[in-house]
C-alpha atoms as a PDB file:
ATOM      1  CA  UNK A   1     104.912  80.399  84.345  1.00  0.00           C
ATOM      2  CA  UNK A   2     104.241  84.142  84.894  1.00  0.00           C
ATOM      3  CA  UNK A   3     105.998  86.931  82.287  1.00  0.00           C
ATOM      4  CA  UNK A   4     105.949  90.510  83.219  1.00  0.00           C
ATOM      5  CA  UNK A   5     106.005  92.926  80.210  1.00  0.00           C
ATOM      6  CA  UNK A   6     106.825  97.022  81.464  1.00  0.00           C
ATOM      7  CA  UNK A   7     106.637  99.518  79.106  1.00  0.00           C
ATOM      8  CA  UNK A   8     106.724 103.164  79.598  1.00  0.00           C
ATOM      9  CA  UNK A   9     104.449 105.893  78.389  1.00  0.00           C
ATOM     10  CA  UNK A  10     103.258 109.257  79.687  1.00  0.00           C
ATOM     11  CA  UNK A  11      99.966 108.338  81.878  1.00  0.00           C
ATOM     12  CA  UNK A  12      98.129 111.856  81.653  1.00  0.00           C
ATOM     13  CA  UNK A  13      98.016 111.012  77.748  1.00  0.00           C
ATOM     14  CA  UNK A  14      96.031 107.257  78.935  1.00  0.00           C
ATOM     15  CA  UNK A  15      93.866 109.531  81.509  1.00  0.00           C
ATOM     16  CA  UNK A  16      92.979 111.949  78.891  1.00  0.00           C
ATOM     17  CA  UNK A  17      92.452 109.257  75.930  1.00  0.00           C
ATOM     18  CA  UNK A  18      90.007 107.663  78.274  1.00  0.00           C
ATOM     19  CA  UNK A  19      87.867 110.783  79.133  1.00  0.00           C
ATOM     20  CA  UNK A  20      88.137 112.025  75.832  1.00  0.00           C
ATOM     21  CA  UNK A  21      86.349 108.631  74.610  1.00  0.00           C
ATOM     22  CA  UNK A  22      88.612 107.445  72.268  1.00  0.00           C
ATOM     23  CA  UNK A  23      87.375 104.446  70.513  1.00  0.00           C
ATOM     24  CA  UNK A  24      88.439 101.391  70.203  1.00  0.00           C
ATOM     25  CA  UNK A  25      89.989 100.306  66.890  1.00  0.00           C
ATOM     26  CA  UNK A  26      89.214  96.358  67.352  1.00  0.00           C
ATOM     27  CA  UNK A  27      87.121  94.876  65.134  1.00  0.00           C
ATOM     28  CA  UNK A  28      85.883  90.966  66.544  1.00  0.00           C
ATOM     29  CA  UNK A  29      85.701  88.167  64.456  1.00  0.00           C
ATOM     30  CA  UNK A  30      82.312  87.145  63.444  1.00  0.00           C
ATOM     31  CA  UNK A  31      80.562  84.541  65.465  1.00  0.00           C
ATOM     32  CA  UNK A  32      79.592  81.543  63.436  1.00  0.00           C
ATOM     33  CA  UNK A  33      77.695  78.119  64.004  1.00  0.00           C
ATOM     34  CA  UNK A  34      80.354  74.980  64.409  1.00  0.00           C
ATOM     35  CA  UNK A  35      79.452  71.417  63.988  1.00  0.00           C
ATOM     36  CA  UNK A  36      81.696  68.553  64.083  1.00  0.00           C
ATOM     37  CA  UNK A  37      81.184  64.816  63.570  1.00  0.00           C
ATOM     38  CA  UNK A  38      82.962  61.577  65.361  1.00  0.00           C
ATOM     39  CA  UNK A  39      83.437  60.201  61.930  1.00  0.00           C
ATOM     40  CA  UNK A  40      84.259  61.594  58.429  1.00  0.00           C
ATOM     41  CA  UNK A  41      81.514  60.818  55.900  1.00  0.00           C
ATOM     42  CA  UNK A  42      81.659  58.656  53.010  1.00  0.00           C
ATOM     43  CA  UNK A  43      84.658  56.680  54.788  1.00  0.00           C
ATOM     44  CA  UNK A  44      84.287  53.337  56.053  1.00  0.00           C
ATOM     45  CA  UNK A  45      84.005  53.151  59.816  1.00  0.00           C
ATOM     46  CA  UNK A  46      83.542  50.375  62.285  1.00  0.00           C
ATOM     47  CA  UNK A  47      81.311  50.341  65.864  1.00  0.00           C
ATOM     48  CA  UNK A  48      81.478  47.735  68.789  1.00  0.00           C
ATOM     49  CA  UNK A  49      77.994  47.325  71.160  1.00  0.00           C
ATOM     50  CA  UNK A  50      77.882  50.887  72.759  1.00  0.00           C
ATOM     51  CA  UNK A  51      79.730  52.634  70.286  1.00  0.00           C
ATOM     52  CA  UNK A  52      77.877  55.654  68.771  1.00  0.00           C
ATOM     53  CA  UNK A  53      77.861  55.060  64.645  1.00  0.00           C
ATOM     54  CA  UNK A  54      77.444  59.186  64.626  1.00  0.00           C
ATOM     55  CA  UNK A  55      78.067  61.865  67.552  1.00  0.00           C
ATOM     56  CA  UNK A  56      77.403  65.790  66.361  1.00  0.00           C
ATOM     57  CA  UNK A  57      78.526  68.417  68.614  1.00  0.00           C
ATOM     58  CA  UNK A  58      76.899  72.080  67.624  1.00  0.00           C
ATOM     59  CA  UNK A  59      77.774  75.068  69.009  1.00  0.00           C
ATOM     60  CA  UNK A  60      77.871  79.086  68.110  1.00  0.00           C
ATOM     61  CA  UNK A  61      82.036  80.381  68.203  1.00  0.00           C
ATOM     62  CA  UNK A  62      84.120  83.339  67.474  1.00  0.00           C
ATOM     63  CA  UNK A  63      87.812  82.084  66.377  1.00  0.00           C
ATOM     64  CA  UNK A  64      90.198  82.336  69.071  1.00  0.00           C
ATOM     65  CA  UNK A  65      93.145  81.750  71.037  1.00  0.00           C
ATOM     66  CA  UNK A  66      94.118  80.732  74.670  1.00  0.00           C
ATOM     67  CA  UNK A  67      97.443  81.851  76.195  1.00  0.00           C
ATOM     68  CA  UNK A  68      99.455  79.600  77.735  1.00  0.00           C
ATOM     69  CA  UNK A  69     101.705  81.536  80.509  1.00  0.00           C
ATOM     70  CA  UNK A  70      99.927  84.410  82.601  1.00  0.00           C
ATOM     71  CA  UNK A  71     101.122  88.121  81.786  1.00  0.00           C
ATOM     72  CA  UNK A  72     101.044  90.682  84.285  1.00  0.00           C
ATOM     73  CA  UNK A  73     102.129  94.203  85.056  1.00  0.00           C
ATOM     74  CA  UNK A  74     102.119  97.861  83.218  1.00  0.00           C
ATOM     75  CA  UNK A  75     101.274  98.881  79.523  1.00  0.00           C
ATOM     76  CA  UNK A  76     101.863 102.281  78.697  1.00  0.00           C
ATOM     77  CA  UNK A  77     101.911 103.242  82.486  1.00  0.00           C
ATOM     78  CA  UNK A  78      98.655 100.938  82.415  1.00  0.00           C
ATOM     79  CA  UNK A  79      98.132  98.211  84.420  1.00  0.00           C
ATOM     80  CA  UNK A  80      97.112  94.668  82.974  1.00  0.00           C
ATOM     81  CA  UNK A  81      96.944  91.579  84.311  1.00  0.00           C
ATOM     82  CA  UNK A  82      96.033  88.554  81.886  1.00  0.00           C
ATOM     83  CA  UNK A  83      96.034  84.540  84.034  1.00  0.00           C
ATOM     84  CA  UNK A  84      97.117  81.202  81.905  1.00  0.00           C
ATOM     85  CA  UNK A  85      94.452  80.307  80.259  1.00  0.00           C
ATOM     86  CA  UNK A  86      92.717  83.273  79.355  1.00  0.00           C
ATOM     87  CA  UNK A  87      90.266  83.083  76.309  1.00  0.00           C
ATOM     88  CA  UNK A  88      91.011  85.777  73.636  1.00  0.00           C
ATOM     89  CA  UNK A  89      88.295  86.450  70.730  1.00  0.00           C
ATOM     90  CA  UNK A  90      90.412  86.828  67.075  1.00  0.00           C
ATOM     91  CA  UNK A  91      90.295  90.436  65.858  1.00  0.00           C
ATOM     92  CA  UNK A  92      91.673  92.664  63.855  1.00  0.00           C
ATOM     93  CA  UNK A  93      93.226  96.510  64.125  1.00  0.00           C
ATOM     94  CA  UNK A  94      93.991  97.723  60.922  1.00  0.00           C
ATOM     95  CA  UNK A  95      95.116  95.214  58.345  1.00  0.00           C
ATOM     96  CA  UNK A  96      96.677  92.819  61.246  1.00  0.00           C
ATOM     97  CA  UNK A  97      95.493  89.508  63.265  1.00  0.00           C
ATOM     98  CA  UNK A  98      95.338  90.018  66.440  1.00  0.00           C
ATOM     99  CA  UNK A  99      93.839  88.297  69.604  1.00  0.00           C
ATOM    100  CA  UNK A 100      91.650  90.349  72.855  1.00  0.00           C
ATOM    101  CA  UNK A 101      90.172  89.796  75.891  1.00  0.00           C
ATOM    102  CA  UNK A 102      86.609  90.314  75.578  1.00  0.00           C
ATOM    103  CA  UNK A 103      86.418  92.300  78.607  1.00  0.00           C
ATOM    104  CA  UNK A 104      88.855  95.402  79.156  1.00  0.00           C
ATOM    105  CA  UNK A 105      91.585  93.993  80.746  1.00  0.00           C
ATOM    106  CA  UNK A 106      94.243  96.957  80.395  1.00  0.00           C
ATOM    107  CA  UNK A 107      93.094  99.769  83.166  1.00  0.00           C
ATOM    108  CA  UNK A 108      94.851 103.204  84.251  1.00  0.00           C
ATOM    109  CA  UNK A 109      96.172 103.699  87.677  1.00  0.00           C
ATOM    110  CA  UNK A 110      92.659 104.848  88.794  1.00  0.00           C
ATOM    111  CA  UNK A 111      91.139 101.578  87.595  1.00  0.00           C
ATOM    112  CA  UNK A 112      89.688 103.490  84.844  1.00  0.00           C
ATOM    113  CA  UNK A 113      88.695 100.336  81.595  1.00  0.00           C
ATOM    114  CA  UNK A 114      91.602 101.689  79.234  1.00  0.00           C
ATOM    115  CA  UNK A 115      90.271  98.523  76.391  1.00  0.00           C
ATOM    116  CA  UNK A 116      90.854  95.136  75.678  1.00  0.00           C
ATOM    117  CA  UNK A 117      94.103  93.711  76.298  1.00  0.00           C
ATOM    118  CA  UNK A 118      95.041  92.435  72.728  1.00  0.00           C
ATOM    119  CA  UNK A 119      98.620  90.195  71.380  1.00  0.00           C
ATOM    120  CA  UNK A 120      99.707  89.470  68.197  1.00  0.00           C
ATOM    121  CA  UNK A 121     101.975  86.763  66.450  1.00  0.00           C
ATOM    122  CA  UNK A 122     103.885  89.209  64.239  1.00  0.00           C
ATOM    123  CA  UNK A 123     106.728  86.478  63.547  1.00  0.00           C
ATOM    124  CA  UNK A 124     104.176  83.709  63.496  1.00  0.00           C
ATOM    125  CA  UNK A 125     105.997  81.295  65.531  1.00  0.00           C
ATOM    126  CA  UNK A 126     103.617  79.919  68.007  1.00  0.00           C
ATOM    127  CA  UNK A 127     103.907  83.050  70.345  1.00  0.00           C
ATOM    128  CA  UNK A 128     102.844  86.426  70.785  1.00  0.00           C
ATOM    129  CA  UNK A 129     105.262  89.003  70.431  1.00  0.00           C
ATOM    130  CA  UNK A 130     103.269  92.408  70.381  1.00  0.00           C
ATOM    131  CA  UNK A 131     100.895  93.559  72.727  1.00  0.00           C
ATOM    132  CA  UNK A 132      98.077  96.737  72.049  1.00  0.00           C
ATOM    133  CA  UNK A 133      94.837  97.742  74.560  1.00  0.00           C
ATOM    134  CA  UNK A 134      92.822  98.480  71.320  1.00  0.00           C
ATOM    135  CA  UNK A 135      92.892 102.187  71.966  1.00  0.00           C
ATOM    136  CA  UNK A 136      93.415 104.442  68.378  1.00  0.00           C
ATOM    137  CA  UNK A 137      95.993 105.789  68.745  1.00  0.00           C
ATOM    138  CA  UNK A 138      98.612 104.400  71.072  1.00  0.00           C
ATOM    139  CA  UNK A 139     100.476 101.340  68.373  1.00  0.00           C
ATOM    140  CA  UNK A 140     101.572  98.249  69.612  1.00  0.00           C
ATOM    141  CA  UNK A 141     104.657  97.327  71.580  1.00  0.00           C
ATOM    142  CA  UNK A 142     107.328  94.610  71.967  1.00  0.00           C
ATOM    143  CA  UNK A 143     106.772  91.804  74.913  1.00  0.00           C
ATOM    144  CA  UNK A 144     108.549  88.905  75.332  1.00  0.00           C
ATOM    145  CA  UNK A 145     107.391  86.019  73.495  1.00  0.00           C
ATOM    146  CA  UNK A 146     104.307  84.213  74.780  1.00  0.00           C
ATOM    147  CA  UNK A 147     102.851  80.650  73.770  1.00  0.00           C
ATOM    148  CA  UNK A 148      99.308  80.358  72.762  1.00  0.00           C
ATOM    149  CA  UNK A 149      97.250  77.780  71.079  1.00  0.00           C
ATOM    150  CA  UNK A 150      94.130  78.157  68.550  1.00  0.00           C
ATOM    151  CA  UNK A 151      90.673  76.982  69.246  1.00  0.00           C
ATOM    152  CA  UNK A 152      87.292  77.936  69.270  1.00  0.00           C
ATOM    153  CA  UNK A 153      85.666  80.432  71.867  1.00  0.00           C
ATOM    154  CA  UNK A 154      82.486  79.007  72.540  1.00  0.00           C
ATOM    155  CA  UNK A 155      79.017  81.331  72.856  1.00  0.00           C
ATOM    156  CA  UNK A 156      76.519  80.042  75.101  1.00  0.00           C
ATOM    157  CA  UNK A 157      76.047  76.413  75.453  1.00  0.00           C
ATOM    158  CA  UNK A 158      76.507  73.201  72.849  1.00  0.00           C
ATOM    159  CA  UNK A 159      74.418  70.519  71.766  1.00  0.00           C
ATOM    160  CA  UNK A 160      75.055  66.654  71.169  1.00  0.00           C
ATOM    161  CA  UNK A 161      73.430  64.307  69.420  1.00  0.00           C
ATOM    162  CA  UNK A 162      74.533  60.637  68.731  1.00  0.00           C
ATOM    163  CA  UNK A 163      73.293  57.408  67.467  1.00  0.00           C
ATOM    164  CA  UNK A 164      74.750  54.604  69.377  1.00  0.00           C
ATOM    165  CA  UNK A 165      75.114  50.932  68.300  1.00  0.00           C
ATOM    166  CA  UNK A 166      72.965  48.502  70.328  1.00  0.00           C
ATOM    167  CA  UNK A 167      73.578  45.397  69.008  1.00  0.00           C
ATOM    168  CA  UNK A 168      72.373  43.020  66.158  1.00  0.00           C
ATOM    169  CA  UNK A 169      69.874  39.633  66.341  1.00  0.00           C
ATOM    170  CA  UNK A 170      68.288  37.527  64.191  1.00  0.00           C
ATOM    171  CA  UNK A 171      69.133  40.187  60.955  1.00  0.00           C
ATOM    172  CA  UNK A 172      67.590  43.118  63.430  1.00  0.00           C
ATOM    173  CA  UNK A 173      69.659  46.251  63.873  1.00  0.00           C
ATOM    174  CA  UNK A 174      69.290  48.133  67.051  1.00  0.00           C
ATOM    175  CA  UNK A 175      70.418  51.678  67.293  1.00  0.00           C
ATOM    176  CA  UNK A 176      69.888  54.295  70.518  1.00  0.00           C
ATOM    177  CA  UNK A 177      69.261  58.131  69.398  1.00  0.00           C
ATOM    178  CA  UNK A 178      70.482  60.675  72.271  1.00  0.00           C
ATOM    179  CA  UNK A 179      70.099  64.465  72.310  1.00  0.00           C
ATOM    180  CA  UNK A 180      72.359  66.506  75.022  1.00  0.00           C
ATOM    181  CA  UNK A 181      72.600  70.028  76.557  1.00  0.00           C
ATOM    182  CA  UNK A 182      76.543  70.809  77.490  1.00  0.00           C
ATOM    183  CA  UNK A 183      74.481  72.701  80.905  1.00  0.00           C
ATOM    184  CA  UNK A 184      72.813  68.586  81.393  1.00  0.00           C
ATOM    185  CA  UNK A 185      74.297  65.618  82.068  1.00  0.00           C
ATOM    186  CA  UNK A 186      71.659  63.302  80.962  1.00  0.00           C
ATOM    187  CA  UNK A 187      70.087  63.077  77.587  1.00  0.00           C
ATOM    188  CA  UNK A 188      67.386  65.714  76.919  1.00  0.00           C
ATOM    189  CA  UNK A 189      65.958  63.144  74.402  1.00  0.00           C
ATOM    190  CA  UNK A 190      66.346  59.634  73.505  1.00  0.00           C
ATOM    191  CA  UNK A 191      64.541  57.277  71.071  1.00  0.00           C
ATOM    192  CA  UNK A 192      64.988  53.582  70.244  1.00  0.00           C
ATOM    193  CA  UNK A 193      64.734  52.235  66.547  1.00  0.00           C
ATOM    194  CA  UNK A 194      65.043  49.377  64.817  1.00  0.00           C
ATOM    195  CA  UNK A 195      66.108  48.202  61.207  1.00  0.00           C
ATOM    196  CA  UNK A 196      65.903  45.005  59.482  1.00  0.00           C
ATOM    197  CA  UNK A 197      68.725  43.861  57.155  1.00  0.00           C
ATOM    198  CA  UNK A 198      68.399  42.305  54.247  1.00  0.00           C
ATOM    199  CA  UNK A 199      71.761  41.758  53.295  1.00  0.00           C
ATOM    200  CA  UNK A 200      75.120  43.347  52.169  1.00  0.00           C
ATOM    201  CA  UNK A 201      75.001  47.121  51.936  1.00  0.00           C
ATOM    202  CA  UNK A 202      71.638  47.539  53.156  1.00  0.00           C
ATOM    203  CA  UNK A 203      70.666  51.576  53.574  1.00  0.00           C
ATOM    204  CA  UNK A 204      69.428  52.953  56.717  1.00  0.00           C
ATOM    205  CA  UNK A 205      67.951  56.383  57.217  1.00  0.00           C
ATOM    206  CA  UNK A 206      67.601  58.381  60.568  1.00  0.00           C
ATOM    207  CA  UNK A 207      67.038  61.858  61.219  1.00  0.00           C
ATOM    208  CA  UNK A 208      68.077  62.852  57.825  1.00  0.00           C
ATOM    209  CA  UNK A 209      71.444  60.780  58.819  1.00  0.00           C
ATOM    210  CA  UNK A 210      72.010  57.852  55.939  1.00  0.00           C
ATOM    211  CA  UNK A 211      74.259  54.984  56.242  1.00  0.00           C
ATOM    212  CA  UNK A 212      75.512  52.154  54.239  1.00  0.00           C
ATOM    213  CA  UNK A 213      75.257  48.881  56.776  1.00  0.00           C
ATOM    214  CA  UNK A 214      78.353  46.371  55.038  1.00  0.00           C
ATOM    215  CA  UNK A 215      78.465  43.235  57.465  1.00  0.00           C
ATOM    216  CA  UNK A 216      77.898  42.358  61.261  1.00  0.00           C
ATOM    217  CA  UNK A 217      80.493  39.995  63.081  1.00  0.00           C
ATOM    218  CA  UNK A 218      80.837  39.119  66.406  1.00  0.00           C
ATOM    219  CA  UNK A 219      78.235  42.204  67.094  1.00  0.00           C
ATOM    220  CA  UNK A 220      81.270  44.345  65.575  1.00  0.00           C
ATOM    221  CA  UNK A 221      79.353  46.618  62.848  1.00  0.00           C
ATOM    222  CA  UNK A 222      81.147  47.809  59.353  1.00  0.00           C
ATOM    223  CA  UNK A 223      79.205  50.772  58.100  1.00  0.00           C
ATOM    224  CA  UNK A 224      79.984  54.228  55.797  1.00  0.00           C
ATOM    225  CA  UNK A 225      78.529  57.232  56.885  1.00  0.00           C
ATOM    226  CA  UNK A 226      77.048  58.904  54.093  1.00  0.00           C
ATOM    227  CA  UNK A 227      75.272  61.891  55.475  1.00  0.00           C
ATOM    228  CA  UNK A 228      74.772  63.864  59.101  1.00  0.00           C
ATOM    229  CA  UNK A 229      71.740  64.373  61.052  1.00  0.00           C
ATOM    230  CA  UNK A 230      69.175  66.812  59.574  1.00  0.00           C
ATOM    231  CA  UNK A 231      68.917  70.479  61.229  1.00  0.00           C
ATOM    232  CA  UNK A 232      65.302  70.187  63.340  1.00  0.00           C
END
């Protein structure tokens, strides 16, 4: 679903804020490393033959948000036009949240980069209700309300790694070790290992990764995570 948001404003003022060179006031959200895990640690956890026992994703991220319905038309006498599903990097102008297209997506009538196009959740219902281009100066306006969801604007590619469950013989663990690249399909790196058990609760160590092995049934393994895979 397309919205279209018009608001007026004098556009010699936008014309001579953008020759004049006046800054932006949005201030991006740090970027910061993310890594999450396919199982919690120090909770039991169970694996069938092919199963990975641990699977890290890593990635660098700025906090963001991705709007649901496409917004087009004119802010300020400005045109913008942002599509469904449009990343937007968290920020802040002044004291508030907001959340803006990286690139400037709010431009003058002479296609002149007026700033980021930038919405805010003032009643914090699950939509934006305010929209601003990040320009000092100009305040934010009223738009109709617009859905959006949270998540995690990703910087450059993200790397996997997993352990995966190969089976159990004659007391002899086998486990697979698998190291991805989100630009290749097929593993980067892989490495077989093997662990004997001695009996209940045995402790295995791999890659700084530590588990507590409980039992083995019908090749079904009952295991607690205890720690993740150490940074190389």
């Amino acid at each position: 679903m397309r919205r279209r948001t018009i608001i007026a404003a004098p556009m010699l003022a936008l014309v001579v804020a953008a020759l004049s060179g006046c800054g932006s006031s949005v201030k991006f959200a740090a970027p910061a490393q993310v890594t999450k895990t396919s199982v919690a640690m120090n909770s039991m956890a169970t694996a069938n033959v092919g199963d990975p026992i641990l699977s890290e994703v890593a990635y660098k991220a700025q906090p963001g948000a991705v709007i649901h319905d496409g917004v087009s038309g004119f802010y300020k006498m400005a045109r913008f036009n942002v599509p469904a599903g449009t990343s937007l990097v968290k920020a802040s102008m002044g004291e508030a949240e907001w959340f803006c297209s990286r690139p400037p997506m709010v431009f003058s009538a002479m296609g002149v980069p007026m700033g980021p196009a930038c919405f805010r959740d003032k009643a914090g219902d699950g939509s934006f209700d305010e929209m601003d281009n990040g320009i000092s100066g100009f305040g934010a306006s009223s738009i109709s309300p617009i859905p959006y969801s949270k998540t995690d604007v990703l910087l450059g590619d993200e790397s996997r790694k997993e352990l995966i469950y190969q089976g159990t013989a004659n007391n002899v663990l086998r486990l697979s070790y698998r190291e991805y690249n989100s630009s290749i399909q097929r593993p980067e790196f892989t490495q077989d290992v093997t662990y004997t058990l001695s009996g209940k609760d045995d402790e295995i160590i791999f890659k700084g990764a530590r588990f507590l092995i409980h039992s083995v049934a019908n090749n079904i393994l009952q295991y607690t995570p205890i720690s993740t895979i150490a940074k190389q």
